[in-house]
Protein backbone atom coordinates (compact mmCIF):
# COMPACT_ATOMS: atom_id res chain seq x y z
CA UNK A 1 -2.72 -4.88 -20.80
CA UNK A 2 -5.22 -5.31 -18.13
CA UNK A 3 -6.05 -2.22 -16.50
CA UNK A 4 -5.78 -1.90 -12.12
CA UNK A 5 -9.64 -1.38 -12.53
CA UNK A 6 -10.01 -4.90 -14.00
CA UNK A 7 -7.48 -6.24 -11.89
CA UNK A 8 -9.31 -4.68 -8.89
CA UNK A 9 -12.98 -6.07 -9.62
CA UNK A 10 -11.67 -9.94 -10.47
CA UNK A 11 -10.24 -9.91 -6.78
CA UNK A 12 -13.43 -8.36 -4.91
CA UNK A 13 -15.17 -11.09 -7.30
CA UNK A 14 -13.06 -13.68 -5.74
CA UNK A 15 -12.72 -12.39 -2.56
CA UNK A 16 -9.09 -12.27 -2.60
CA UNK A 17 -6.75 -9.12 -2.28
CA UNK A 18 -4.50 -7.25 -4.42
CA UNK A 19 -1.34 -6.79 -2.63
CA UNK A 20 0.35 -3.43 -2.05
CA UNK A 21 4.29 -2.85 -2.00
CA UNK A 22 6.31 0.34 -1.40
CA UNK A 23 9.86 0.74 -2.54
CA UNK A 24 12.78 3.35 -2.63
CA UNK A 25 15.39 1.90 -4.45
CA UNK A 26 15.91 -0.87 -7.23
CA UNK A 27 16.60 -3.78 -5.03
CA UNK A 28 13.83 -3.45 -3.20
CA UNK A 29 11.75 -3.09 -6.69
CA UNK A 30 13.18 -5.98 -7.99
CA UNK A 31 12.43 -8.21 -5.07
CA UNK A 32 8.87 -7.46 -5.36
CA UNK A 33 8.53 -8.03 -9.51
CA UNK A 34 10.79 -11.10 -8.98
CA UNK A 35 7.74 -12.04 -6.39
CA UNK A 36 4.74 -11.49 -7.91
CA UNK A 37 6.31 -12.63 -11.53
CA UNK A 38 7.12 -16.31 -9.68
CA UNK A 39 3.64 -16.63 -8.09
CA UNK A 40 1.99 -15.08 -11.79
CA UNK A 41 0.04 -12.59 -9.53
CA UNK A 42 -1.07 -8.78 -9.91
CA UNK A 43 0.93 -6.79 -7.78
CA UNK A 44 0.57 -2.96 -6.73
CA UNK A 45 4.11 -1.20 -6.02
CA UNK A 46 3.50 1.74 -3.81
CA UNK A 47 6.18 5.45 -3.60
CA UNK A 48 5.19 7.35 -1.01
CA UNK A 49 5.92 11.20 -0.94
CA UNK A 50 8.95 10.51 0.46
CA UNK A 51 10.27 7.92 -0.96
CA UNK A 52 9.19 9.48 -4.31
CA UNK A 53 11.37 12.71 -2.94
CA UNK A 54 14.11 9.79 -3.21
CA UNK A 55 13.32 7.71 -6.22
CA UNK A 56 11.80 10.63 -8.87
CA UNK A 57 8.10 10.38 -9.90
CA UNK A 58 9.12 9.76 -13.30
CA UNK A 59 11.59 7.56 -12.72
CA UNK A 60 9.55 5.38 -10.89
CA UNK A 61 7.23 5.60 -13.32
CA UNK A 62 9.98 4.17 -15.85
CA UNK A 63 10.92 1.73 -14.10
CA UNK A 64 7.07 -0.05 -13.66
CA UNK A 65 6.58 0.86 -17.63
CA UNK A 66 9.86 -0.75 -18.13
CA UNK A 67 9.16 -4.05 -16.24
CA UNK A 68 5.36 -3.91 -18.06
CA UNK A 69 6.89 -3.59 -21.71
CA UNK A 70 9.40 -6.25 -21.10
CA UNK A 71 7.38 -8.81 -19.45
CA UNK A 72 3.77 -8.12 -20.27
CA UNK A 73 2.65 -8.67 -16.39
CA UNK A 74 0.22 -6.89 -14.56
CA UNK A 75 2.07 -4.62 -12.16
CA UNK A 76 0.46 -0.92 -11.43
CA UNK A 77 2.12 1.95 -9.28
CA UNK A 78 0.10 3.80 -6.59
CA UNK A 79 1.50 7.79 -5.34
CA UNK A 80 1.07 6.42 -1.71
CA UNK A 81 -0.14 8.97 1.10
CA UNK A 82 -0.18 12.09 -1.50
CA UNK A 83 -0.77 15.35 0.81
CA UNK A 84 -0.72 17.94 -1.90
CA UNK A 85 -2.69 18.51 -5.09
CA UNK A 86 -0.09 19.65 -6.86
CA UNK A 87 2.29 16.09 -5.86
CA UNK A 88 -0.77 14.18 -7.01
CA UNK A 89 -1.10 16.14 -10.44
CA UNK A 90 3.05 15.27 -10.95
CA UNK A 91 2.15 11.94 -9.90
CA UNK A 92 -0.64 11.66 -12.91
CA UNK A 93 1.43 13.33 -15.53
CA UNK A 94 3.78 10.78 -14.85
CA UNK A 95 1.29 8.33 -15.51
CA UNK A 96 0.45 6.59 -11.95
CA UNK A 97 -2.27 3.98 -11.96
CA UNK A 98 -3.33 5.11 -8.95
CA UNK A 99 -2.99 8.20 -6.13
CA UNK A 100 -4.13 8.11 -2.60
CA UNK A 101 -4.69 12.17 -1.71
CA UNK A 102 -4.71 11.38 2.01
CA UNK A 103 -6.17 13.96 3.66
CA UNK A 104 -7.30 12.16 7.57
CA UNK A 105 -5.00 14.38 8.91
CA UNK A 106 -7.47 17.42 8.19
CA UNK A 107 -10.72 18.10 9.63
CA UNK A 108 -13.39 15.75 8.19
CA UNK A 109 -15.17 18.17 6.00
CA UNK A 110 -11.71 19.79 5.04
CA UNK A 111 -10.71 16.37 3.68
CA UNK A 112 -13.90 16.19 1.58
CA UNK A 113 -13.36 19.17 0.32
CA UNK A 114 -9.45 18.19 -0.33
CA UNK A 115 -10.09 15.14 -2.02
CA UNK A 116 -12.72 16.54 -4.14
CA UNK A 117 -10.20 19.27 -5.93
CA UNK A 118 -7.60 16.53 -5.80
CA UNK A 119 -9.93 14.09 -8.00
CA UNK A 120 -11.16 16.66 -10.00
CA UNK A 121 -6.95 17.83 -11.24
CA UNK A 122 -6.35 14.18 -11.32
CA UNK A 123 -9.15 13.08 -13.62
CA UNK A 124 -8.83 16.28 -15.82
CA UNK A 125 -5.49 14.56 -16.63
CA UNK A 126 -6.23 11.31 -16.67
CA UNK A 127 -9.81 9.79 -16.44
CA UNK A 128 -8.62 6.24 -15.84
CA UNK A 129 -6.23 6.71 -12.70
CA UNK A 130 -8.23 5.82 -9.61
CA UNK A 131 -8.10 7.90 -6.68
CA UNK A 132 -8.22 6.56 -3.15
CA UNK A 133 -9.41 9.10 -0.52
CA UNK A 134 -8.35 8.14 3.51
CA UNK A 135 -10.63 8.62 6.58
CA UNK A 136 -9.52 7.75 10.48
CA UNK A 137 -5.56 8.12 11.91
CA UNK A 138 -3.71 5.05 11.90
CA UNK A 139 -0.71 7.14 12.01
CA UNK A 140 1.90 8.33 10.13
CA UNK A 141 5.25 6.16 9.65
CA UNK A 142 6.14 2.95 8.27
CA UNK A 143 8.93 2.55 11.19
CA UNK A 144 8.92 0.61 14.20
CA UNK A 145 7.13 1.99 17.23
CA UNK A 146 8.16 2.60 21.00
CA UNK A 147 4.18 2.91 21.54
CA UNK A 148 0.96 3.23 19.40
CA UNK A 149 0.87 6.81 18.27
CA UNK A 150 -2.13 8.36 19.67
CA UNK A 151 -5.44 9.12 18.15
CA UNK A 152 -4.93 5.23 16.59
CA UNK A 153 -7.47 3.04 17.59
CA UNK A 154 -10.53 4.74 16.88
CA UNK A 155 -12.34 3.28 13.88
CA UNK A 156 -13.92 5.04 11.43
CA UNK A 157 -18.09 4.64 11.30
CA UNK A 158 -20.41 3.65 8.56
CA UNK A 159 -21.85 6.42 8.09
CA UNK A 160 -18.64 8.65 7.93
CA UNK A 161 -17.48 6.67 5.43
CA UNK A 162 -20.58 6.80 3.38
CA UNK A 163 -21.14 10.22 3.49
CA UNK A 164 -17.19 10.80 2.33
CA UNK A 165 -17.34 8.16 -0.40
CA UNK A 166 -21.12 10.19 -1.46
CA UNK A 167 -19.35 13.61 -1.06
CA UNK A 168 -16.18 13.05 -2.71
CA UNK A 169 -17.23 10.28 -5.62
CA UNK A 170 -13.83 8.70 -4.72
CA UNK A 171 -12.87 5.21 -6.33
CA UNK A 172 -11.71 3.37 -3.16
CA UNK A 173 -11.48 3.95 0.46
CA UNK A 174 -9.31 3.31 3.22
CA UNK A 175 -10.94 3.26 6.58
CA UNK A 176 -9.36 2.67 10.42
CA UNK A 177 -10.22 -0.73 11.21
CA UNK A 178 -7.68 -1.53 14.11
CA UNK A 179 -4.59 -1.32 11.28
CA UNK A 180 -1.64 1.05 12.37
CA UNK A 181 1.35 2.40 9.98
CA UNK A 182 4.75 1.17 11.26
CA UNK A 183 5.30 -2.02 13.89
CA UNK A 184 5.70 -1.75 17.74
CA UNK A 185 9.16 -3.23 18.86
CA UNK A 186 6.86 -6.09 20.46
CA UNK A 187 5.56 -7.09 17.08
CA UNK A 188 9.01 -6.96 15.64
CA UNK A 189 10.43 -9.75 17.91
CA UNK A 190 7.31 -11.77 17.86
CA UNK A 191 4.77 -12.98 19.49
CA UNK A 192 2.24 -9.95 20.00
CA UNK A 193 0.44 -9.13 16.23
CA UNK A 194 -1.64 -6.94 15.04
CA UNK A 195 -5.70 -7.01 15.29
CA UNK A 196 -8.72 -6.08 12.58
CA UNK A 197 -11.93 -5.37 13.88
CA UNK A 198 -13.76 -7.67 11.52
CA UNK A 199 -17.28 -6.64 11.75
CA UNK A 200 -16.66 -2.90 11.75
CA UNK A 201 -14.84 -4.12 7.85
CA UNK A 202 -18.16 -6.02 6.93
CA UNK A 203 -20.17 -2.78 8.00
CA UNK A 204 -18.32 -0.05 6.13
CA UNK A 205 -17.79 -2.61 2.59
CA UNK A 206 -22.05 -2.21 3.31
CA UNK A 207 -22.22 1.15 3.61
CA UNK A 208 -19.50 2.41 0.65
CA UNK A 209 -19.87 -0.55 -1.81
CA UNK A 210 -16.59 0.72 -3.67
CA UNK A 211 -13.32 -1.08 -3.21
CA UNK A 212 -11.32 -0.62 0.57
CA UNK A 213 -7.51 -0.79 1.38
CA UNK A 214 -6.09 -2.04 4.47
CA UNK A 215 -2.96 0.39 5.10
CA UNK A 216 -0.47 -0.64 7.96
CA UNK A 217 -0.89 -4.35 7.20
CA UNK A 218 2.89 -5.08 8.34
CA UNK A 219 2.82 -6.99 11.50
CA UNK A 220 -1.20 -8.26 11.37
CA UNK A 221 -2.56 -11.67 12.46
CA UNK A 222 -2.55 -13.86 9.14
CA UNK A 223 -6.12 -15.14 10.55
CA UNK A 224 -7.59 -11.62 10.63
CA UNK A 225 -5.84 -10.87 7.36
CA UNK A 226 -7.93 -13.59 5.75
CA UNK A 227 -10.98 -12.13 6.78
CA UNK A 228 -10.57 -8.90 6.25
CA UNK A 229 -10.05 -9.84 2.85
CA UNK A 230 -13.56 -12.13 2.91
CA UNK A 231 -14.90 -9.53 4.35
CA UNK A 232 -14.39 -5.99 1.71
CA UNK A 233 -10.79 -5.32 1.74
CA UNK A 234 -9.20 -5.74 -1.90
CA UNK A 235 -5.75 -4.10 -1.81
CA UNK A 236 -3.37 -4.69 1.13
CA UNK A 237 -0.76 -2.16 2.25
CA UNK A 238 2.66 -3.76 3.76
CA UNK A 239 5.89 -1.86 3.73
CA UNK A 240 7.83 -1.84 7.44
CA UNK A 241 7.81 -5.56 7.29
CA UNK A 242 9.43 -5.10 3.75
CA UNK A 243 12.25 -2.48 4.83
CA UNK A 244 13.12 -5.03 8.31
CA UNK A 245 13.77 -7.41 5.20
CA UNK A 246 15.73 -4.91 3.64
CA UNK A 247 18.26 -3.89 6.48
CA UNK A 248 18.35 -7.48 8.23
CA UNK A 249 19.33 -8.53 4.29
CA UNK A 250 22.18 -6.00 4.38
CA UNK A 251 23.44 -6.55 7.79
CA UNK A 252 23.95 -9.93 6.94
CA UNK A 253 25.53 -9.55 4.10
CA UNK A 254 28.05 -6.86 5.68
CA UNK A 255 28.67 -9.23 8.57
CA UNK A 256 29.37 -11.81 6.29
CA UNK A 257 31.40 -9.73 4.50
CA UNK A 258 33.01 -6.74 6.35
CA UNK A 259 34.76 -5.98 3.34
CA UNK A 260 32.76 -5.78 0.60
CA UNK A 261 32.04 -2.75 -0.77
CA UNK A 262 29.96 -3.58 -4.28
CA UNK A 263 26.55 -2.22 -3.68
CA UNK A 264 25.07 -5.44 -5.94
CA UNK A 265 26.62 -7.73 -3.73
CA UNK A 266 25.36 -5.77 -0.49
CA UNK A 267 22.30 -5.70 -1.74
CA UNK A 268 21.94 -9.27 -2.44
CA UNK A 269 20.80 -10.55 1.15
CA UNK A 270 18.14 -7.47 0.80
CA UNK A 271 16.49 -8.51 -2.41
CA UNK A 272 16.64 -12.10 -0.97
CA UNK A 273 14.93 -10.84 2.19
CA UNK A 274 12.10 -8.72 0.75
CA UNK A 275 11.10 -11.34 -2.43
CA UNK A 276 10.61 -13.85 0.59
CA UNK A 277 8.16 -11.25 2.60
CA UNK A 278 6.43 -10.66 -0.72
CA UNK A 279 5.84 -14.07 -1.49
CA UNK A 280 4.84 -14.97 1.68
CA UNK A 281 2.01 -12.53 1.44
CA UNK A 282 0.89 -12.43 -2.32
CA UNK A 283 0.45 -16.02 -1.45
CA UNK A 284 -1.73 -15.06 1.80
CA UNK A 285 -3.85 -12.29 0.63
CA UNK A 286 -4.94 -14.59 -3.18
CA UNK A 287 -5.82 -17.44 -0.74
CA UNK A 288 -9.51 -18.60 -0.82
């Protein structure tokens, strides 16, 4: 099968972008396979350490391997926002594709020095997972906001990123660009969207020359999307867009049916829900 490193340098080739999923439970899974199966795209499926907590690292690990042997397309899981090395070693005995050790919480040159044991366990078990390392706060929860967390907003410089990517040999990078984890209430109801800062994108895809993820794409202008994507970004993160789907799916389907009390017909209106927001963006972010 066509490894996530192939998959990764056709799409910065092309200038498109590999989009990036999370899920916690099997309808939201299936919604996204069912997605990127229909549109014959790549498609990364993201477990965060939470909602690995919830799902089991091996057992979402089974599940991609099971979808892979059955239908032969190029899905890939990613241990999303991995704090520990030990979470990121379970995550590459269970045979991830890929691990983010996100260490922009720490101190800068604590986080190089973080991410550097982290890709050095991670490799020693597995040479071809790639390991993403995460510079600049765009905070902390895929939820929706009262107000922008603070310490988001400030965007991470060239020549941070440079000397990280230098220090730490990492395989890709994801900078602050303007992007924010989770959706403001505003965003949520329309109208007000997210903003990229465009050049600050062409700058650091200058200065690192690896691959870059946008994280906290939920909620972003479709035109700034676009060129972000022209611009260096090659996987995109969304996942509170994905769980709105999720619960407005279900509370439909309750209010439909007060009732009802089979999970797979609960369910239903979520996997309905999320395979549209999937689609809808696979078909954004391979746009040229």
């Amino acid at each position: 099968m066509t490894s996530l490193l192939e998959v990764l340098t056709s799409a910065e080739a092309d200038k498109v972008a590999v989009g990036h999923f999370n899920f916690s439970d099997l309808a939201t899974f299936n919604a996204i396979v069912a997605a990127a199966r229909e549109k014959r795209l790549p498609v990364m499926l993201g477990v965060s350490e939470g909602e690995r907590e919830f799902t089991g690292v091996r057992q979402a690990a089974a599940l991609v391997k099971a979808v892979r042997d059955e239908y032969d397309c190029p899905i890939f899981l990613n241990a999303d926002h991995t704090h520990s090395i030990a979470k990121a070693e379970a995550a590459a005995k269970a045979g991830f594709d890929e691990i983010i050790f996100d260490g922009s919480a720490l101190a800068f040159e604590e986080n190089i020095a973080q991410t550097k044991k982290a890709i050095e366990a991670i490799k020693s078990i597995n040479p071809a997972i790639l390991v993403e390392g995460e510079i600049g706060w765009i905070g902390g929860s895929s939820a929706v906001l009262d107000k922008i967390p603070e310490g988001v907003g400030v965007l991470t410089t060239p020549e941070e990123a440079k000397q990280f990517v230098e220090a730490t040999a990492v395989d890709i990078l994801a900078p602050a660009v303007g992007n924010m984890h989770g959706m403001l209430a505003s965003m949520v109801h329309g109208g007000v969207r997210k903003r990229l800062n465009i050049e600050r994108i062409k700058e650091l895809k200058a200065a690192v020359r690896i691959f870059m993820t946008l994280h906290g794409g939920s909620g972003t202008d479709d035109g700034d999307f676009r060129r972000a994507i022209r611009s260096g970004m090659t996987i995109v993160h969304v996942n509170t867009e994905l769980r709105l789907a999720w619960r407005r799916g279900v509370e439909a389907a309750l209010a439909a049916e007060p009732n009802e009390v089979a999970p797979y017909k609960v369910l239903g209106g979520a996997v309905e829900g999320v395979k549209e927001v999937v689609s809808s963006r696979l078909e954004l972010f391979s746009s040229r």
